[in-house]
N, C-alpha and C. Protein backbone atom coordinates (compact mmCIF):
# COMPACT_ATOMS: atom_id res chain seq x y z
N UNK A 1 1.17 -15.87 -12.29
CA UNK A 1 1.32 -15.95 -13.73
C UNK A 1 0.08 -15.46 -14.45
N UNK A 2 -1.03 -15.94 -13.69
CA UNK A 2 -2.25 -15.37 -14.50
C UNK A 2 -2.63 -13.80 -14.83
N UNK A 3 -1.55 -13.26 -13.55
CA UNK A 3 -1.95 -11.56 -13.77
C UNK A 3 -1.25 -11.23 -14.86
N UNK A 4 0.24 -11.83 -15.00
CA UNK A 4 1.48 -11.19 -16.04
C UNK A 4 0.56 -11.67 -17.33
N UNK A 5 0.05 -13.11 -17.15
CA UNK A 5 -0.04 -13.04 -18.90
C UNK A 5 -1.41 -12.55 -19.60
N UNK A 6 -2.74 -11.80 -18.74
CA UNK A 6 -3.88 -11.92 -18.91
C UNK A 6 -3.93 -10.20 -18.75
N UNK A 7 -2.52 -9.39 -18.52
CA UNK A 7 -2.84 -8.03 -17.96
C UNK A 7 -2.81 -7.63 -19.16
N UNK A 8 -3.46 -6.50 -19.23
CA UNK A 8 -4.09 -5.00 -19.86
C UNK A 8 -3.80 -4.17 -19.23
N UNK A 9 -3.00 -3.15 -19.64
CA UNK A 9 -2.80 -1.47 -19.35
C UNK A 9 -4.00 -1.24 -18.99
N UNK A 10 -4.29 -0.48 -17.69
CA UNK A 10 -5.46 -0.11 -17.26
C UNK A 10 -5.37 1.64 -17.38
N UNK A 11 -6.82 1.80 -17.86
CA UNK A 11 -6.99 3.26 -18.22
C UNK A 11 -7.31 4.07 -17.06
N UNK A 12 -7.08 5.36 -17.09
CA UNK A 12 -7.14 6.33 -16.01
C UNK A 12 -6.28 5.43 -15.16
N UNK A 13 -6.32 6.27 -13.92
CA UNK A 13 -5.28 6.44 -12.53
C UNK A 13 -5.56 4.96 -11.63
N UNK A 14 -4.95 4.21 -11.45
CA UNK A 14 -4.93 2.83 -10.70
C UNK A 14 -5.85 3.29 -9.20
N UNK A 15 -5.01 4.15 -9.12
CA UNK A 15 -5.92 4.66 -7.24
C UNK A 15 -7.39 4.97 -7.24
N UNK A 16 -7.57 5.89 -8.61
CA UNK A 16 -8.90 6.32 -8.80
C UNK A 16 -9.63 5.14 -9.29
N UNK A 17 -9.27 4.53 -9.80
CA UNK A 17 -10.23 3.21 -10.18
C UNK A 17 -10.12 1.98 -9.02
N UNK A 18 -9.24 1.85 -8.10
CA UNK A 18 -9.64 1.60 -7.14
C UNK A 18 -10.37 1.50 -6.15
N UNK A 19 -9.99 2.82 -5.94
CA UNK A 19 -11.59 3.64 -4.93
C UNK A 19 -13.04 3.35 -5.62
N UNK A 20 -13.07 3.12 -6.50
CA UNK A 20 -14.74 3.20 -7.14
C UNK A 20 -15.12 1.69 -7.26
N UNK A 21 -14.12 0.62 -6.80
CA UNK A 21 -15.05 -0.78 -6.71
C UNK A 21 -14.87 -1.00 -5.37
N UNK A 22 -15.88 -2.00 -5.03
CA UNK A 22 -16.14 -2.50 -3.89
C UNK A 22 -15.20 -3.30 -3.22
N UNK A 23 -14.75 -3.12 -2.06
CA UNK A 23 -13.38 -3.41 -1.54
C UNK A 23 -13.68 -4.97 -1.23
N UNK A 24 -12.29 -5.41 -1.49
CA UNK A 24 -12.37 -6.74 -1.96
C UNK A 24 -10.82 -7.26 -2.31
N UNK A 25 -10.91 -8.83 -2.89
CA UNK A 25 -9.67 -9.05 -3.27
C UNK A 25 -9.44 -8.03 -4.66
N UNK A 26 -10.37 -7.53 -5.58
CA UNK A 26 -10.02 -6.88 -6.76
C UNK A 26 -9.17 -5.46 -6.52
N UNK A 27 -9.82 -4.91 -5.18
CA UNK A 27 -9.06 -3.20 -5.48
C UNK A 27 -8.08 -3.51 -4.40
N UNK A 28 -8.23 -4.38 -3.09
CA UNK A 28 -7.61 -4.67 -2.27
C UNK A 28 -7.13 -3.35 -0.97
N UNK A 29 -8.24 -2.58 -1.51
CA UNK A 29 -8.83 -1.51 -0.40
C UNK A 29 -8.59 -2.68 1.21
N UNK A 30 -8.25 -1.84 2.17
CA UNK A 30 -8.08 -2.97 3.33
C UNK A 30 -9.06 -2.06 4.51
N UNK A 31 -8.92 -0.74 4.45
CA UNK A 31 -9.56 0.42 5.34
C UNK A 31 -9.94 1.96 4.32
N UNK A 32 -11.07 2.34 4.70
CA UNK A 32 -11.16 3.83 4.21
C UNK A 32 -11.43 5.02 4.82
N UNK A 33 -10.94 5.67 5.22
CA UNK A 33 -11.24 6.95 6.07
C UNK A 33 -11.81 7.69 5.15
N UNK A 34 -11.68 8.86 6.46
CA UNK A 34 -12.98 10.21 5.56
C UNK A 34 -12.02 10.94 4.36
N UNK A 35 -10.97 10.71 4.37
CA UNK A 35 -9.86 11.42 3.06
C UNK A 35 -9.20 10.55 2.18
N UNK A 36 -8.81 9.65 3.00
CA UNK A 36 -7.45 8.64 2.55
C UNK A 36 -8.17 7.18 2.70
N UNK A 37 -6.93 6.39 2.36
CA UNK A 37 -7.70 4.55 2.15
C UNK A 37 -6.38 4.18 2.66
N UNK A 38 -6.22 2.94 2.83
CA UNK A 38 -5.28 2.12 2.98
C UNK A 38 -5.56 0.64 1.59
N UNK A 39 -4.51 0.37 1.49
CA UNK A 39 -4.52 -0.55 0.20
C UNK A 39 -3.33 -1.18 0.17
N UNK A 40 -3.34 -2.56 -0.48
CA UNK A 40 -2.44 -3.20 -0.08
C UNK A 40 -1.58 -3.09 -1.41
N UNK A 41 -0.32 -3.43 -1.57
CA UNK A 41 0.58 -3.12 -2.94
C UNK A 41 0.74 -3.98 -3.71
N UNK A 42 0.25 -4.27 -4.79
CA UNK A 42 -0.27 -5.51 -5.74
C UNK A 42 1.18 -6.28 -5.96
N UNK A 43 2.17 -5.48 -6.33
CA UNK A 43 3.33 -5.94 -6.25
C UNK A 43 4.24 -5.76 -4.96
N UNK A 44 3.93 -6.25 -3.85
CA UNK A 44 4.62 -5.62 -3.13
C UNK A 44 6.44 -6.17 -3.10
N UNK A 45 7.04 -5.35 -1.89
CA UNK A 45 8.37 -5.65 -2.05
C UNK A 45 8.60 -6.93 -0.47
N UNK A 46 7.57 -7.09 0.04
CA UNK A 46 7.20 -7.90 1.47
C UNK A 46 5.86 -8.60 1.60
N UNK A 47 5.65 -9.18 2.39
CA UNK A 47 4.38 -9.43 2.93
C UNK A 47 3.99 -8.44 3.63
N UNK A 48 2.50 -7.81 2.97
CA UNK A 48 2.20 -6.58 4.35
C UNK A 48 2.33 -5.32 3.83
N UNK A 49 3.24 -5.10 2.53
CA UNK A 49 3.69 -3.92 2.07
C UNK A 49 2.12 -3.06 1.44
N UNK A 50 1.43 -1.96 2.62
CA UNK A 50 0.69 -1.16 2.53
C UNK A 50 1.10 0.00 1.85
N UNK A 51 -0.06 0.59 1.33
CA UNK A 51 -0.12 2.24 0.48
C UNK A 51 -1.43 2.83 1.15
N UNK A 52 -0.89 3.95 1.70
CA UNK A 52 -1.89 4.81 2.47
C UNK A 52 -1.64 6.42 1.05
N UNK A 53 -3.39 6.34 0.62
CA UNK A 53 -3.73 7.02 -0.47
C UNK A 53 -4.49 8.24 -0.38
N UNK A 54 -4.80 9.42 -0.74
CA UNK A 54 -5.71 10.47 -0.66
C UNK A 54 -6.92 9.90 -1.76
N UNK A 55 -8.01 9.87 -1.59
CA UNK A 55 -9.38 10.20 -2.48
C UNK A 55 -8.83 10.94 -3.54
N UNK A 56 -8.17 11.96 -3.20
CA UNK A 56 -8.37 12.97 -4.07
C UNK A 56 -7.10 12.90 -4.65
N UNK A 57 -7.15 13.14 -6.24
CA UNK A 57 -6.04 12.64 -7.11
C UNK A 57 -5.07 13.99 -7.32
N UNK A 58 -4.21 13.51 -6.53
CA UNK A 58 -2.88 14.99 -6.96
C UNK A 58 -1.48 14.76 -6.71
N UNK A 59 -1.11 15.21 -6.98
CA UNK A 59 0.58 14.74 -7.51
C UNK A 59 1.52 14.67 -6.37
N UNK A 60 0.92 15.10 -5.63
CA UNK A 60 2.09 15.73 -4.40
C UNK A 60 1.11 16.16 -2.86
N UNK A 61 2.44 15.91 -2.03
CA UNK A 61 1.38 16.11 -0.84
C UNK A 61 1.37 17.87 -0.54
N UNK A 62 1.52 19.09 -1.11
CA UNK A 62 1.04 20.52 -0.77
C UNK A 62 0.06 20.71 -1.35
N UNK A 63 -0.54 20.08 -2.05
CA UNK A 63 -1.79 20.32 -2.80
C UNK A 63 -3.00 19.41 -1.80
N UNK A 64 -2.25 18.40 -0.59
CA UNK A 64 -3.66 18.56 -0.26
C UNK A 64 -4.21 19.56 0.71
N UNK A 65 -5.20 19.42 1.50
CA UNK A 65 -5.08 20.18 2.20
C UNK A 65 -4.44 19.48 3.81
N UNK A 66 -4.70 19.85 4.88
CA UNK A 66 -4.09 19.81 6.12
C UNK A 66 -4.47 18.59 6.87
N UNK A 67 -5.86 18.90 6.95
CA UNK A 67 -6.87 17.66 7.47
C UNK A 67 -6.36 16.28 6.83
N UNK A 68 -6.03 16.06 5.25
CA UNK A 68 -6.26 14.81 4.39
C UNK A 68 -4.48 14.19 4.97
N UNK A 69 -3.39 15.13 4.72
CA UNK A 69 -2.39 15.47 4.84
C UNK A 69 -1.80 14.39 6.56
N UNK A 70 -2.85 15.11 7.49
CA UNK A 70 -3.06 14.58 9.25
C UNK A 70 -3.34 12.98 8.98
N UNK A 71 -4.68 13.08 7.98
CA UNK A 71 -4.96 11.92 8.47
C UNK A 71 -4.39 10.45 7.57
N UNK A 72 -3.26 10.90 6.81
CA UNK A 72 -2.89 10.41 5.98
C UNK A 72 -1.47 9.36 7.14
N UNK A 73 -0.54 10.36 7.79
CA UNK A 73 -0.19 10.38 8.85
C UNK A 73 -0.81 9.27 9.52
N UNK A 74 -1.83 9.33 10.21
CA UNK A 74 -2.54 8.16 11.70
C UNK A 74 -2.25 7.40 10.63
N UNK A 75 -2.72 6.90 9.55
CA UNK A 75 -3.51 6.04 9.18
C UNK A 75 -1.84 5.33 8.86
N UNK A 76 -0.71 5.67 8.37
CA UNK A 76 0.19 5.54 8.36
C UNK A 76 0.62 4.80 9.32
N UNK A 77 0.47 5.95 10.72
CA UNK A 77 0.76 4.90 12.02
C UNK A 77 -0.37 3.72 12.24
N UNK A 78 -0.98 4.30 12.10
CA UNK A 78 -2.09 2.54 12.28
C UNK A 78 -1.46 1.59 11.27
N UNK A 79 -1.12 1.54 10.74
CA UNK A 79 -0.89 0.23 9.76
C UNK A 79 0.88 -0.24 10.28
N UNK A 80 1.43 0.88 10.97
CA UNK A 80 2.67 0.01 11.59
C UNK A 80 2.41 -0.66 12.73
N UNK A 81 1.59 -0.16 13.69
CA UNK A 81 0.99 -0.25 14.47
C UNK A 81 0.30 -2.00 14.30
N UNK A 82 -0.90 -2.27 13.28
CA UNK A 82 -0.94 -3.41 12.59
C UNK A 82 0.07 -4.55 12.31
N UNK A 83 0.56 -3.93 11.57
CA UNK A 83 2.30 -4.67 10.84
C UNK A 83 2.56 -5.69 12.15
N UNK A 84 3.13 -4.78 12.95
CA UNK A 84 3.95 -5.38 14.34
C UNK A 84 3.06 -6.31 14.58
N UNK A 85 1.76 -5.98 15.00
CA UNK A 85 0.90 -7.06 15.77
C UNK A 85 0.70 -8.33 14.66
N UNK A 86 0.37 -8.10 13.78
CA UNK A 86 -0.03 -9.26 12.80
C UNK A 86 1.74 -10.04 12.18
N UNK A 87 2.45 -9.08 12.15
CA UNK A 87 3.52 -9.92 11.45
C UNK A 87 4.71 -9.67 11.77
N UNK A 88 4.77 -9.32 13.16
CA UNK A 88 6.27 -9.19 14.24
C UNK A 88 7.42 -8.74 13.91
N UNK A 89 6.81 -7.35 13.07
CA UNK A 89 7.76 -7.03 12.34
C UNK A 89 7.99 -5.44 13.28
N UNK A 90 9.78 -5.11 13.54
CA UNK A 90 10.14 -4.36 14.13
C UNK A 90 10.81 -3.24 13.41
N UNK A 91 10.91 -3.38 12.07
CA UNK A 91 11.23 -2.43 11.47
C UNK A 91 10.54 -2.01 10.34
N UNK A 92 10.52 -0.37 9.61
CA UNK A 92 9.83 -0.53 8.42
C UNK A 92 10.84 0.51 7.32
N UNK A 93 10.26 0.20 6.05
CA UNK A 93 10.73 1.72 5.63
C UNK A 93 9.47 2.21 5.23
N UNK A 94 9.58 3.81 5.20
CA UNK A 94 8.29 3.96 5.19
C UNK A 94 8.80 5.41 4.20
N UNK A 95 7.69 5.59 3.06
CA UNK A 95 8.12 6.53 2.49
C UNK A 95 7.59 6.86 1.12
N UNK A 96 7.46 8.12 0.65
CA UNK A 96 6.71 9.09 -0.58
C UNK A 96 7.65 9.20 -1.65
N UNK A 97 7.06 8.48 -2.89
CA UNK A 97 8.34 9.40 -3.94
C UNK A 97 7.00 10.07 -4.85
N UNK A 98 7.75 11.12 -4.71
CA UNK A 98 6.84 12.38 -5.30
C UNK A 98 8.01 12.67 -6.88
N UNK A 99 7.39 11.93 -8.31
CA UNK A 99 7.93 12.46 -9.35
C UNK A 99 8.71 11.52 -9.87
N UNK A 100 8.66 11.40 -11.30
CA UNK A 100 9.40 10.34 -11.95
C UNK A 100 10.97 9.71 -11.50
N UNK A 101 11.49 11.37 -11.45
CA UNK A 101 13.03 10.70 -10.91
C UNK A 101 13.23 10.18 -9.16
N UNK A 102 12.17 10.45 -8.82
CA UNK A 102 12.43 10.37 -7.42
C UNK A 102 11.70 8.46 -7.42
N UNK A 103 11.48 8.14 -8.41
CA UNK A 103 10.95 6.57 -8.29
C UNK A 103 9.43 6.11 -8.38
N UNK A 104 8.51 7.73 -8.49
CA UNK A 104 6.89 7.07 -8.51
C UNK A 104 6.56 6.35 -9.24
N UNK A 105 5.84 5.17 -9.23
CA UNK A 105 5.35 4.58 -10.29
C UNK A 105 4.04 4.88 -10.57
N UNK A 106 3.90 5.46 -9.44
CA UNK A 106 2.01 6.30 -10.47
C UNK A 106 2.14 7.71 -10.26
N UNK A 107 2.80 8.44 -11.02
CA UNK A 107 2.88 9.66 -11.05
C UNK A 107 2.35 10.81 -10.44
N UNK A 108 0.54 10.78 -11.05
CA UNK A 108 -0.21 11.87 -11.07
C UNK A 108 -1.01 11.67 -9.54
N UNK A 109 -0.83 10.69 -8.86
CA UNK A 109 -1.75 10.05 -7.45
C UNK A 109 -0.52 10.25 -6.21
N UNK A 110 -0.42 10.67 -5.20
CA UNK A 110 0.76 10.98 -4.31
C UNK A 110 0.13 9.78 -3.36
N UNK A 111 1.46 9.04 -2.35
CA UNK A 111 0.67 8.06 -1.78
C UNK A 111 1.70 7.62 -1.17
N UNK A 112 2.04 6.90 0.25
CA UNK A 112 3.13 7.10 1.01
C UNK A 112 2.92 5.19 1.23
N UNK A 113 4.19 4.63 1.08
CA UNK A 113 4.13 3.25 1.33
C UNK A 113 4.52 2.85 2.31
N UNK A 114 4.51 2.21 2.92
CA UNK A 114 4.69 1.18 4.08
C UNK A 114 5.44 -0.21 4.17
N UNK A 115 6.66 -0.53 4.22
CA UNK A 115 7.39 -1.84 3.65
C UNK A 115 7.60 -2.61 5.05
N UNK A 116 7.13 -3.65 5.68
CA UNK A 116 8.07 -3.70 7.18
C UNK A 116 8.92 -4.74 6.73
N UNK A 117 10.00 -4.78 7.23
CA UNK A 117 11.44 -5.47 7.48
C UNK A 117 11.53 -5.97 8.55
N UNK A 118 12.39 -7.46 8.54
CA UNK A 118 12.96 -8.23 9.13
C UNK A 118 14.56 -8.28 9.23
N UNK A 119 15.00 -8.54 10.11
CA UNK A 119 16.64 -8.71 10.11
C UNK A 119 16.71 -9.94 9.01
N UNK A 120 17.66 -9.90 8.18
CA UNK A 120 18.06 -11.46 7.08
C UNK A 120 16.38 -11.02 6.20
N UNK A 121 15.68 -10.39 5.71
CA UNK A 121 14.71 -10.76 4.66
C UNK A 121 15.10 -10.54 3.55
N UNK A 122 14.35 -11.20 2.81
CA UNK A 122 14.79 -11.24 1.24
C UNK A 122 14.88 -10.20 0.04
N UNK A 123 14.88 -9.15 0.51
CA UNK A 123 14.87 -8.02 0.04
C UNK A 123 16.03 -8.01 -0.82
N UNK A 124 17.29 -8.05 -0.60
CA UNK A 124 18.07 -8.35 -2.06
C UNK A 124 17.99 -9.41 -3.18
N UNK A 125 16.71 -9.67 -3.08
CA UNK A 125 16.27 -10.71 -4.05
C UNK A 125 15.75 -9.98 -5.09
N UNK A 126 15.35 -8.78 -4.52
CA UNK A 126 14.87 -8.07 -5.89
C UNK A 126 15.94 -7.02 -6.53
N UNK A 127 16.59 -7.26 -6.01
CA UNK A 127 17.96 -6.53 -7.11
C UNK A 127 19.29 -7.44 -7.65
N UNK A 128 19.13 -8.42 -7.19
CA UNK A 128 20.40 -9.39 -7.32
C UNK A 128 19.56 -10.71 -8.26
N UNK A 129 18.11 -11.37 -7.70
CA UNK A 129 17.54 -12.11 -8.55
C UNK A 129 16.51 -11.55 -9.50
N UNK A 130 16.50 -10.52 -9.25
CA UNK A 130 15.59 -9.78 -10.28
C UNK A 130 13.95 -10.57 -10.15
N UNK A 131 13.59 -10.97 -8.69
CA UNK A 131 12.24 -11.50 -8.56
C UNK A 131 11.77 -11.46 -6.93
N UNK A 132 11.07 -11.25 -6.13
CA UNK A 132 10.12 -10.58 -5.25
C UNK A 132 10.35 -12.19 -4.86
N UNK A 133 10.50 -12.66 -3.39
CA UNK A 133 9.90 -13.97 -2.70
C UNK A 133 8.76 -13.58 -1.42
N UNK A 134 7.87 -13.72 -1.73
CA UNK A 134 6.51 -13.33 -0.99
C UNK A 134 6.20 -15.11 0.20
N UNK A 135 6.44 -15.31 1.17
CA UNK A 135 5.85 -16.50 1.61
C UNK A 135 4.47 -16.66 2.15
N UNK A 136 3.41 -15.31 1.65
CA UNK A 136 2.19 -15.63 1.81
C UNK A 136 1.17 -15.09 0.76
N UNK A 137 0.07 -15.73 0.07
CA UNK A 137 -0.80 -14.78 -1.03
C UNK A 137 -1.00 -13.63 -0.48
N UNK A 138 -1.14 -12.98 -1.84
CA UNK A 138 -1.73 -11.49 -1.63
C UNK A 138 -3.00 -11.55 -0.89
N UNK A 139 -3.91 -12.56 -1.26
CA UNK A 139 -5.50 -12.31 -0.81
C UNK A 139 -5.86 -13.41 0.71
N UNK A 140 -4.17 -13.94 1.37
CA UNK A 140 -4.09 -14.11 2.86
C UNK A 140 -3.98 -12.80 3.00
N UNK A 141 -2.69 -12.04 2.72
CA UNK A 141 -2.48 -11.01 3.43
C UNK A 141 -3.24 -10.05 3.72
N UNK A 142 -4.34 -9.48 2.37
CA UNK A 142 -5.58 -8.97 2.69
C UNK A 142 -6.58 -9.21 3.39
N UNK A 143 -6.73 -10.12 3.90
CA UNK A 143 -8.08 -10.44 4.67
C UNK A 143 -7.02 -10.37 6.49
N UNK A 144 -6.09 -10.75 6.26
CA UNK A 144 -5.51 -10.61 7.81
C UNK A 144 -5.14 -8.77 7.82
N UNK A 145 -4.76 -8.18 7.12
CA UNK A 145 -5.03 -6.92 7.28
C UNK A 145 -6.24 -6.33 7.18
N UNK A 146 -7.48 -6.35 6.67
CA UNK A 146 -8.59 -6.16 7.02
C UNK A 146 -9.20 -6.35 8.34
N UNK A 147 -8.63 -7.40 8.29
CA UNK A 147 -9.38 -7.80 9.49
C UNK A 147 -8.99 -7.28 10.83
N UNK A 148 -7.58 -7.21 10.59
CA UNK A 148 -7.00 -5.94 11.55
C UNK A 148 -7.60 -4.54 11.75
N UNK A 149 -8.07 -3.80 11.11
CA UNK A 149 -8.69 -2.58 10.95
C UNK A 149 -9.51 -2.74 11.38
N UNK A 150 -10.55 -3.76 11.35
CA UNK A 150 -11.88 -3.52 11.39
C UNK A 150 -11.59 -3.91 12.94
N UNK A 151 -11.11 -4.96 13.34
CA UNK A 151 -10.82 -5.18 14.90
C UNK A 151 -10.55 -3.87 15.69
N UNK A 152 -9.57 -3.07 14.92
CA UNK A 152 -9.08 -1.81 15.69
C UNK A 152 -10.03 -0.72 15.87
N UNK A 153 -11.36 -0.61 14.88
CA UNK A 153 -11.78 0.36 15.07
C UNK A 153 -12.89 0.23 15.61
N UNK A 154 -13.02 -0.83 16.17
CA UNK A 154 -14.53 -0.58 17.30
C UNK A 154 -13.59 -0.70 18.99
């Protein structure tokens, strides 16, 4: 409740002002590679529901280049990879909407999400009750996905 009634339209690009604070519960940065980040989805549609992002602000994925493009990819699979281990989850949807009609909600930033699914989850709750049932905080779920990354990469 405190976010709905205390929010402000935030200026410039959500991703780009992300990247520029110190990762934390505020930007909820979870990992950063040499191109891309991983970040968790403020609203998500699950527990767990990741956004794997480019640095670099552009609308669509042919504008990046190849390298950012690759490693956008791993980092993709690392976080299903994650998912499973931390939250026994065997399925995901996973997927880019590039452009207003296609469903982006941040337009000008391209950025591929990560949802994992359960058999029976509550996912028609958000079209039938018109409200998201999350059974863990956002800032559990961040620190157990952090903490995943950082485990994985040594």
């Amino acid at each position: 409740m405190e976010y709905i009634e205390n929010h402000k339209k935030e200026e410039g690009c959500v991703f780009c002002n992300a990247q520029a604070l110190t990762d934390g519960n505020e930007n909820l940065i979870t990992f950063r590679g040499k191109n891309a980040y991983v970040i968790l989805n403020r609203f998500p549609y699950t527990s767990g529901h990741l956004m794997v992002i480019p640095f670099q602000h552009t609308p669509n994925l042919e504008e990046l280049d190849s390298e950012t493009r690759a490693e956008m990819m791993e980092l993709t699979s690392r976080c299903t990879t994650i998912l499973r281990e931390e939250y026994r989850t065997k399925s995901f949807n996973v997927g880019v909407n590039i452009g207003e009609a296609a469903g982006a909600g941040v337009l000008g930033h391209v950025h591929i999400h990560i949802v994992p699914r359960w058999a029976g989850d509550t996912n028609f709750m958000s079209s039938v009750g018109q409200t998201r049932v999350l059974p863990e905080a956002l800032e559990d779920t961040f620190k157990r996905i952090q903490r995943a990354f950082t485990s994985k990469t040594k």
